[in-house]
PDB file of N, CA and C in Angstrom:
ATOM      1  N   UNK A   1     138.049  92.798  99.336  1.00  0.00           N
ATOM      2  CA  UNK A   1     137.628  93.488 100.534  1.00  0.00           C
ATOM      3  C   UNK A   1     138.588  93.127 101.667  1.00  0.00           C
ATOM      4  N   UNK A   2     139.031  94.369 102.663  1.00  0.00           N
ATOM      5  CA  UNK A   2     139.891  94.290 103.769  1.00  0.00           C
ATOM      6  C   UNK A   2     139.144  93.048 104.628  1.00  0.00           C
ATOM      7  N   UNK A   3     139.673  92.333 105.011  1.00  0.00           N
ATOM      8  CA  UNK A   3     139.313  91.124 106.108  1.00  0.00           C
ATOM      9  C   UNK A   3     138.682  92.165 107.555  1.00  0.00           C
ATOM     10  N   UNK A   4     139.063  92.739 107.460  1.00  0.00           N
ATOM     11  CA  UNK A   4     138.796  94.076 108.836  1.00  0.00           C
ATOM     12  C   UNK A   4     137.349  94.183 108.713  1.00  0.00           C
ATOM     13  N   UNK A   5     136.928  95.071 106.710  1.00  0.00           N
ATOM     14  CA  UNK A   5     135.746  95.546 106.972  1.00  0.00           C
ATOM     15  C   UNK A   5     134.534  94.388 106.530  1.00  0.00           C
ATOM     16  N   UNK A   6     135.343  93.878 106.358  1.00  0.00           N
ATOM     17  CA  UNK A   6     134.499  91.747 106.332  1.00  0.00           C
ATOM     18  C   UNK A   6     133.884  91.474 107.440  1.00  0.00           C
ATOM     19  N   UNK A   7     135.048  91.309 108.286  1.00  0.00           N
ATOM     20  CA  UNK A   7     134.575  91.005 109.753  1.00  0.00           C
ATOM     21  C   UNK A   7     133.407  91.758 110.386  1.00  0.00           C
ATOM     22  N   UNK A   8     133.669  93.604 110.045  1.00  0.00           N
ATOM     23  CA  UNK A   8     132.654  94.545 111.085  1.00  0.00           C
ATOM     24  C   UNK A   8     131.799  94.424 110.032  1.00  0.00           C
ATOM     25  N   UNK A   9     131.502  94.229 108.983  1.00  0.00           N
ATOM     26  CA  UNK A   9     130.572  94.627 107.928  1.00  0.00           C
ATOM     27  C   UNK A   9     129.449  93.422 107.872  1.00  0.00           C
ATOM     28  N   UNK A  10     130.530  92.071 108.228  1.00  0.00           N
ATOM     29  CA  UNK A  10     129.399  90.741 109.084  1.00  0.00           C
ATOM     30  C   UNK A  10     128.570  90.929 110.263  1.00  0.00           C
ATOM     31  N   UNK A  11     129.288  91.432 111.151  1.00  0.00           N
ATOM     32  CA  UNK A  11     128.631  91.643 112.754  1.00  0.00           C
ATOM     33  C   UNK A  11     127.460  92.918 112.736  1.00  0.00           C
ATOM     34  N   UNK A  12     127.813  93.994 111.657  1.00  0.00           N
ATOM     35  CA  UNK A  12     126.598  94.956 111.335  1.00  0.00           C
ATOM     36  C   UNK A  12     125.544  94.144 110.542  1.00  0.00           C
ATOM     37  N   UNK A  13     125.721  92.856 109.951  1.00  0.00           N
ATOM     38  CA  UNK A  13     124.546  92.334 109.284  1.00  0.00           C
ATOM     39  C   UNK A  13     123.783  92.043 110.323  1.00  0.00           C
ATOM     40  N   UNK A  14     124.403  91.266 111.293  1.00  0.00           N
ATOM     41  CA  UNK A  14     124.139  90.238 112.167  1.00  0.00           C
ATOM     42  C   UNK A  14     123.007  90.932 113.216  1.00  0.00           C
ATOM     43  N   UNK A  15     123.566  92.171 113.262  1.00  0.00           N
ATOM     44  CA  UNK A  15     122.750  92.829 114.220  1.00  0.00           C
ATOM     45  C   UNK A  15     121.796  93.641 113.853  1.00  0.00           C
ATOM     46  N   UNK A  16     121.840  93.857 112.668  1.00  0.00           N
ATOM     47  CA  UNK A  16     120.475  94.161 111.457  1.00  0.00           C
ATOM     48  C   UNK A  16     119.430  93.272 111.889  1.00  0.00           C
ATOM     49  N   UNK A  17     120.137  92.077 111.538  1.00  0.00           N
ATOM     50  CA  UNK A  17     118.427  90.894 111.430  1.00  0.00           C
ATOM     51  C   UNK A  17     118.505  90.859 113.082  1.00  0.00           C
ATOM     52  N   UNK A  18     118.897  90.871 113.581  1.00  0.00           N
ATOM     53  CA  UNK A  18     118.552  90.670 114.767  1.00  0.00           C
ATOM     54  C   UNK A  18     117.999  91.054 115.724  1.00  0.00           C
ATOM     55  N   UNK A  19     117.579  92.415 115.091  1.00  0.00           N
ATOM     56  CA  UNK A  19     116.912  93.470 115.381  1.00  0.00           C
ATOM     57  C   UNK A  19     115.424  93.928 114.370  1.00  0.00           C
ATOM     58  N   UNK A  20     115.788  93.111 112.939  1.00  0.00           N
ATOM     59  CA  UNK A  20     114.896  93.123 111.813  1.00  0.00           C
ATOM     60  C   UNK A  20     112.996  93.639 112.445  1.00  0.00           C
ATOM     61  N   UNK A  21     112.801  92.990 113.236  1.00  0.00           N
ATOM     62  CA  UNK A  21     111.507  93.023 114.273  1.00  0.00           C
ATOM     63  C   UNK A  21     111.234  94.667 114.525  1.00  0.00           C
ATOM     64  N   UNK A  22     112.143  95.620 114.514  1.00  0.00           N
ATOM     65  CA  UNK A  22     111.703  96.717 114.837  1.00  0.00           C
ATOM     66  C   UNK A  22     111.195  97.332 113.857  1.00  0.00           C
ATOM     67  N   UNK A  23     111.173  96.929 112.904  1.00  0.00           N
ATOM     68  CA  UNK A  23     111.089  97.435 111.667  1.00  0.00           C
ATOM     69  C   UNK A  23     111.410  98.368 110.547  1.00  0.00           C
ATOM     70  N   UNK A  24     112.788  98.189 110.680  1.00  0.00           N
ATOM     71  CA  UNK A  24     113.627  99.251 109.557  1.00  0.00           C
ATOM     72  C   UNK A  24     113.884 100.333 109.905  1.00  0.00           C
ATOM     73  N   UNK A  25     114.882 101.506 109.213  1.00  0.00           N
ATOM     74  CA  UNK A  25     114.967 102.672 109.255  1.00  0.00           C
ATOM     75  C   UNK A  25     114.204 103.861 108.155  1.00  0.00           C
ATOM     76  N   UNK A  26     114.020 102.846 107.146  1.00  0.00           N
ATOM     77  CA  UNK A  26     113.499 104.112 106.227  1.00  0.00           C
ATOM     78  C   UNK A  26     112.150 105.114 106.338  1.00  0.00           C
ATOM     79  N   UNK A  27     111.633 104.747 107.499  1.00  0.00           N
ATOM     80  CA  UNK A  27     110.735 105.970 108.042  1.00  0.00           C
ATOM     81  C   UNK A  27     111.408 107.037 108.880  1.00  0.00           C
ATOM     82  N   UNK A  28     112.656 106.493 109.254  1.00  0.00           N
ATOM     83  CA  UNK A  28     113.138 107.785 110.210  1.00  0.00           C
ATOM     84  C   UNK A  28     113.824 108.441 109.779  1.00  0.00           C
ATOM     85  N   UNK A  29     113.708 110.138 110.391  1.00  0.00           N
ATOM     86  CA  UNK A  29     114.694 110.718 109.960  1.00  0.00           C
ATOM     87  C   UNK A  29     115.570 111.339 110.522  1.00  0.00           C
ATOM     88  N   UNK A  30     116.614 112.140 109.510  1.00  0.00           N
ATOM     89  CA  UNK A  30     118.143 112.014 110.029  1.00  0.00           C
ATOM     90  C   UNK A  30     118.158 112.179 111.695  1.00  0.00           C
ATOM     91  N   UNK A  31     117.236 113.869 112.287  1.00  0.00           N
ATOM     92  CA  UNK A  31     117.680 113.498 113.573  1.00  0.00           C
ATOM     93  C   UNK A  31     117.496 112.581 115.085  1.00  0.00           C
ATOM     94  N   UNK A  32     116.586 112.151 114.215  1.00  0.00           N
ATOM     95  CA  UNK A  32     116.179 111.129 115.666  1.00  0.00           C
ATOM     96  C   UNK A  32     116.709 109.518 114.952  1.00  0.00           C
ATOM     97  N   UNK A  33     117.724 109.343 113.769  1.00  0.00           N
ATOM     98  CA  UNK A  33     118.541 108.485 114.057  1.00  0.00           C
ATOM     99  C   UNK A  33     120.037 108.780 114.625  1.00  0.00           C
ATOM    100  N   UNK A  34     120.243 110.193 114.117  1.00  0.00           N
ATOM    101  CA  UNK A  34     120.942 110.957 114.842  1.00  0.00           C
ATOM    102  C   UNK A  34     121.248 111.037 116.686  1.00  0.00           C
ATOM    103  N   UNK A  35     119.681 111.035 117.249  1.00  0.00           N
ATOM    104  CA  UNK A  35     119.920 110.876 118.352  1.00  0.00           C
ATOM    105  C   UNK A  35     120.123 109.772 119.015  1.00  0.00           C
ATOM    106  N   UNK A  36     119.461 108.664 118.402  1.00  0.00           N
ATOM    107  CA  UNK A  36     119.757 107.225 118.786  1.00  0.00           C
ATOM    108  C   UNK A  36     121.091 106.962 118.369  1.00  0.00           C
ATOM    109  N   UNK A  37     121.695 107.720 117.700  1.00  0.00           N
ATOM    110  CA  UNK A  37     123.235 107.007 117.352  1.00  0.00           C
ATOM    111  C   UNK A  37     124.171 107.499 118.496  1.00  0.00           C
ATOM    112  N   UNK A  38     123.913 109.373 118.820  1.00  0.00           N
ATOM    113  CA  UNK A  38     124.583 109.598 120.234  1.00  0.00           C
ATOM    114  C   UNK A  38     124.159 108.689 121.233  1.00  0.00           C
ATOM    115  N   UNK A  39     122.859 108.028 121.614  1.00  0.00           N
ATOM    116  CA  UNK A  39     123.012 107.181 122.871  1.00  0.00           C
ATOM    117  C   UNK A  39     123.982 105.987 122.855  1.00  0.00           C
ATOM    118  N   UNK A  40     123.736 105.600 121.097  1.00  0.00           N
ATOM    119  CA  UNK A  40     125.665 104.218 121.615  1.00  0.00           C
ATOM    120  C   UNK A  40     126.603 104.592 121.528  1.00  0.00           C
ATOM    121  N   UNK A  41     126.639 106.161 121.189  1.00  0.00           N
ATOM    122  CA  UNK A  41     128.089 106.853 121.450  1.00  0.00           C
ATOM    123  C   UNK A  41     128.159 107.109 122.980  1.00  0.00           C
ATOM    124  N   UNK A  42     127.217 107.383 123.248  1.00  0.00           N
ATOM    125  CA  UNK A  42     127.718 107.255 125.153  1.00  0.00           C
ATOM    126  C   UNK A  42     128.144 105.751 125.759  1.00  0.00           C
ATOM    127  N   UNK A  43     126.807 104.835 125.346  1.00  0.00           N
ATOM    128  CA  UNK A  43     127.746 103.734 125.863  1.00  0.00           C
ATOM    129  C   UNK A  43     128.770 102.876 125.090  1.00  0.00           C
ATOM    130  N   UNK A  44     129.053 103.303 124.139  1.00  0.00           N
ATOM    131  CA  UNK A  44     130.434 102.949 123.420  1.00  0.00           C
ATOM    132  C   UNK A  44     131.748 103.785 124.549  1.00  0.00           C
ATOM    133  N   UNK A  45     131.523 104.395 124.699  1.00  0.00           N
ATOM    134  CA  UNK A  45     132.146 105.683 125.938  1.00  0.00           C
ATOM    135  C   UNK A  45     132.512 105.003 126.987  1.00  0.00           C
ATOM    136  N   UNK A  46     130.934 104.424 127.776  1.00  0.00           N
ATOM    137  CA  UNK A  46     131.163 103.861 128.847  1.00  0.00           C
ATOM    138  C   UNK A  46     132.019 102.751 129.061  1.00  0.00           C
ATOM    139  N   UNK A  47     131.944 101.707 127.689  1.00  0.00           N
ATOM    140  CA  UNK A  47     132.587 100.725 127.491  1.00  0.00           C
ATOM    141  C   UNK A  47     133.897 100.895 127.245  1.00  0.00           C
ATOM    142  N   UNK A  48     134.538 102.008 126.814  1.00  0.00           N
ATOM    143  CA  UNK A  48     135.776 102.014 126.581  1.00  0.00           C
ATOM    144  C   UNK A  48     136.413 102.402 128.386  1.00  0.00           C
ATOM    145  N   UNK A  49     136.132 103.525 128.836  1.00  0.00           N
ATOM    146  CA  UNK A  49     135.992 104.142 129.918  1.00  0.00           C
ATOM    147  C   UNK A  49     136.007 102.631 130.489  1.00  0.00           C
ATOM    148  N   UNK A  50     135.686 101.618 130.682  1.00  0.00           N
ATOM    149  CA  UNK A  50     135.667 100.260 131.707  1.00  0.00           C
ATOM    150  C   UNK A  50     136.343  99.318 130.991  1.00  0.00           C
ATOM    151  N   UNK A  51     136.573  99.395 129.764  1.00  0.00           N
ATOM    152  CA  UNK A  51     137.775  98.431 129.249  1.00  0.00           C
ATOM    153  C   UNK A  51     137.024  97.444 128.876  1.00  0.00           C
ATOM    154  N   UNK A  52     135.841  97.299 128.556  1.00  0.00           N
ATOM    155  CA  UNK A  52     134.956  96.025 128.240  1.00  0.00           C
ATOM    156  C   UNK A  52     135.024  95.842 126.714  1.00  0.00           C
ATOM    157  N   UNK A  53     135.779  94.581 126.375  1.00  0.00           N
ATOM    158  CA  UNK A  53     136.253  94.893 124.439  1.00  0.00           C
ATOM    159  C   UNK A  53     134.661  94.056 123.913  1.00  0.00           C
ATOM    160  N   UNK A  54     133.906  93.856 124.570  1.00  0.00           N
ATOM    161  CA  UNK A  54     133.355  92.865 123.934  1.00  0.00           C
ATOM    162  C   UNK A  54     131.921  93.981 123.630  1.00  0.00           C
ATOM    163  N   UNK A  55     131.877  94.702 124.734  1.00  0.00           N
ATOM    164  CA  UNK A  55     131.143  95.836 124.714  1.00  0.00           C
ATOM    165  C   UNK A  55     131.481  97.189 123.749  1.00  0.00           C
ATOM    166  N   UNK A  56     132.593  97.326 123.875  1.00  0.00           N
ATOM    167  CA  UNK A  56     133.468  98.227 122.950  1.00  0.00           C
ATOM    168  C   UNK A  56     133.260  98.162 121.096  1.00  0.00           C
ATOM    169  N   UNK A  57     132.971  96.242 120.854  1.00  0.00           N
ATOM    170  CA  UNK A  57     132.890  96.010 119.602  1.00  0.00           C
ATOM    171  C   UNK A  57     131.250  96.153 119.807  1.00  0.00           C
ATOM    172  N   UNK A  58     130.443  95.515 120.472  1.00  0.00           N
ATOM    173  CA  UNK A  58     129.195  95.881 119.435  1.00  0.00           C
ATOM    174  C   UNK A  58     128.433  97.517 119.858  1.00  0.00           C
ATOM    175  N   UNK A  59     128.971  98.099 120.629  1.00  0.00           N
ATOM    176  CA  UNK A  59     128.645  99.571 120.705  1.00  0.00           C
ATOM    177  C   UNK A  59     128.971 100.099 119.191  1.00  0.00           C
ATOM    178  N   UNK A  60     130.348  99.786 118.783  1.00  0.00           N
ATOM    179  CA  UNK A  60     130.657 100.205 117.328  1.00  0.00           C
ATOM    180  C   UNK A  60     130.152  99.992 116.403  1.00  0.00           C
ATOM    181  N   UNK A  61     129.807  98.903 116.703  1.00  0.00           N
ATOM    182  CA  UNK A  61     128.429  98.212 115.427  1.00  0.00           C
ATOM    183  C   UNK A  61     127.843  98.549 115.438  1.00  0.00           C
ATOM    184  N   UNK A  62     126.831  98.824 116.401  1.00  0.00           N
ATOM    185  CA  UNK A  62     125.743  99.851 116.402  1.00  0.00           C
ATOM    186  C   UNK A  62     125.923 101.404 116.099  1.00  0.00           C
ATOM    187  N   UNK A  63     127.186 101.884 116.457  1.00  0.00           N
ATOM    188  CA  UNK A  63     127.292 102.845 115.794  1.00  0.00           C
ATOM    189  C   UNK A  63     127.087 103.410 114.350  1.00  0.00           C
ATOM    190  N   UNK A  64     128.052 102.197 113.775  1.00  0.00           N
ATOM    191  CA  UNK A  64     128.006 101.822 112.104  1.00  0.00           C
ATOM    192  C   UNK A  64     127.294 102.124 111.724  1.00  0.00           C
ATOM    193  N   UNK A  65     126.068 100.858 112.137  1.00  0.00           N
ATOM    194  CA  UNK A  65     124.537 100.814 111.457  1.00  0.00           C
ATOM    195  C   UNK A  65     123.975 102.174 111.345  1.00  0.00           C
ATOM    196  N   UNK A  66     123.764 102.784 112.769  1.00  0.00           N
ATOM    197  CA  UNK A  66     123.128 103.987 112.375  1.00  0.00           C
ATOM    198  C   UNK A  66     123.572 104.892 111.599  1.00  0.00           C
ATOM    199  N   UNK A  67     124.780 104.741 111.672  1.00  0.00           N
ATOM    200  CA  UNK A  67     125.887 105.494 110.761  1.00  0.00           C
ATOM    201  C   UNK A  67     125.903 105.322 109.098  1.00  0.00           C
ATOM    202  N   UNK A  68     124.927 104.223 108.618  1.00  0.00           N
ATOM    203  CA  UNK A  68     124.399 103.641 107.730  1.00  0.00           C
ATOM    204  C   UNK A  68     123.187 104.209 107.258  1.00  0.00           C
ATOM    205  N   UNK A  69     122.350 103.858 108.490  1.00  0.00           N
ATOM    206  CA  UNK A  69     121.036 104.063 107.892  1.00  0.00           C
ATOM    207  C   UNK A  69     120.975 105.554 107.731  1.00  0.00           C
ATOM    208  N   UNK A  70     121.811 106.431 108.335  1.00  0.00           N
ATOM    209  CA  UNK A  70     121.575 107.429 107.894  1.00  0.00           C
ATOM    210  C   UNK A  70     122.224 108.221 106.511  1.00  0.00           C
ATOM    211  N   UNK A  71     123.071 107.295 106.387  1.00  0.00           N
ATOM    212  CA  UNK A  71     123.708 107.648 104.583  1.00  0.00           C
ATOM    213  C   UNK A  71     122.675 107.008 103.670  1.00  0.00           C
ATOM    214  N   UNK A  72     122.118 105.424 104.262  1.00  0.00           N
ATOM    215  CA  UNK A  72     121.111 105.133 103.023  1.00  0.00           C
ATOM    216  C   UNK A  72     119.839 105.787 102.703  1.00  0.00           C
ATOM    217  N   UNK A  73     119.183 106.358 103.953  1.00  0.00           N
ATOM    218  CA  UNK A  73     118.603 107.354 103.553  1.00  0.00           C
ATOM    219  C   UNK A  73     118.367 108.521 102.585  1.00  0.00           C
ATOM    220  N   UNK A  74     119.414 108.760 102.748  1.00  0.00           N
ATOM    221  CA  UNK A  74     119.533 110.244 102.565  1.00  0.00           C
ATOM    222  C   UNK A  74     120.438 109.991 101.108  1.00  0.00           C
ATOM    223  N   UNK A  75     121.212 108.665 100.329  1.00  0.00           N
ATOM    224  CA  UNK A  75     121.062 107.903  99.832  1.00  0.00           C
ATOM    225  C   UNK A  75     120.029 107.826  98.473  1.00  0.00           C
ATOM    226  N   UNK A  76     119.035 107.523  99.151  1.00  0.00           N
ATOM    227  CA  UNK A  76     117.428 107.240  98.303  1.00  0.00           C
ATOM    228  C   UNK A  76     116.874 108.281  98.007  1.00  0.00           C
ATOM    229  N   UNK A  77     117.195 108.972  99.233  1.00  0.00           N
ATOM    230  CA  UNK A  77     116.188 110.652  99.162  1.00  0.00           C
ATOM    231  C   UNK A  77     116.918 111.312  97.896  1.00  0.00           C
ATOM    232  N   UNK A  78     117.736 111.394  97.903  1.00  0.00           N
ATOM    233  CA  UNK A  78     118.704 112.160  97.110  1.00  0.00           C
ATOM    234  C   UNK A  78     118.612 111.548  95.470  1.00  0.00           C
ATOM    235  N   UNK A  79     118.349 110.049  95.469  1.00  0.00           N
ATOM    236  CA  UNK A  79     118.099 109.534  94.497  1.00  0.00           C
ATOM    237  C   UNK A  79     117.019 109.468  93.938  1.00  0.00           C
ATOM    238  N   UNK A  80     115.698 110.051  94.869  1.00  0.00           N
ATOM    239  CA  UNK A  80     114.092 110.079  94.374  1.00  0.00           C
ATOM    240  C   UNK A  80     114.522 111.474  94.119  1.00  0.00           C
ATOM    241  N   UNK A  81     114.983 112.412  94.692  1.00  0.00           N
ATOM    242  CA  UNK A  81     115.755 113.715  94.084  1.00  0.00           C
ATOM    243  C   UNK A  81     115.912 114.289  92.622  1.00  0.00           C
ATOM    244  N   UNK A  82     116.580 113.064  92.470  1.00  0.00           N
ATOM    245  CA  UNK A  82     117.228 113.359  90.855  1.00  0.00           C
ATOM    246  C   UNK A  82     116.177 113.104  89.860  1.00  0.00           C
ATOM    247  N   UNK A  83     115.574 111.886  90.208  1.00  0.00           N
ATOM    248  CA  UNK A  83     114.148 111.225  89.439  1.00  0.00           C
ATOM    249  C   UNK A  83     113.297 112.326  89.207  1.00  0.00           C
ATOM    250  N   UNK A  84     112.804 113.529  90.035  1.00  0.00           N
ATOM    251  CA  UNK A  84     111.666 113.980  90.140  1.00  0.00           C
ATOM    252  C   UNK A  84     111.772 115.304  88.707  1.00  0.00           C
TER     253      UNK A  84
END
């Protein structure tokens, strides 16, 4: 594995459990993780727009994730899909 997607693929764990308390994604669906993923695309925006790298990296992370949960979804769905 690239040391790159090591590094972001750690900091998306990190902010998984750290968030673990909300309780998962697999009740939601695509568009209202969809829409929560455009709100850290705005402030991923804002952060670039102000030069803040520290802000810049975990806006992206959060991007990821949702960017995740919505492939694992859809993922499973697709895989209870085939089962049926």
């Amino acid at each position: 594995m690239r040391e790159e997607v090591k590094w972001f693929s750690e900091l998306m764990e990190k902010k998984l459990s750290d968030n673990e308390w909300k309780g998962g994604w697999k009740d939601l669906d695509n568009p209202h993780l969809l829409k929560m993923m455009l709100d850290e695309w705005h402030e991923l925006l804002d952060a670039v727009t102000s030069d803040d790298r520290e802000s810049i990296i975990e806006e992206a992370v959060d991007i990821a994730n949702f960017c995740m949960m919505i492939a694992d979804n859809n993922r499973r769905n697709h895989e209870d899909h085939k089962r049926s």
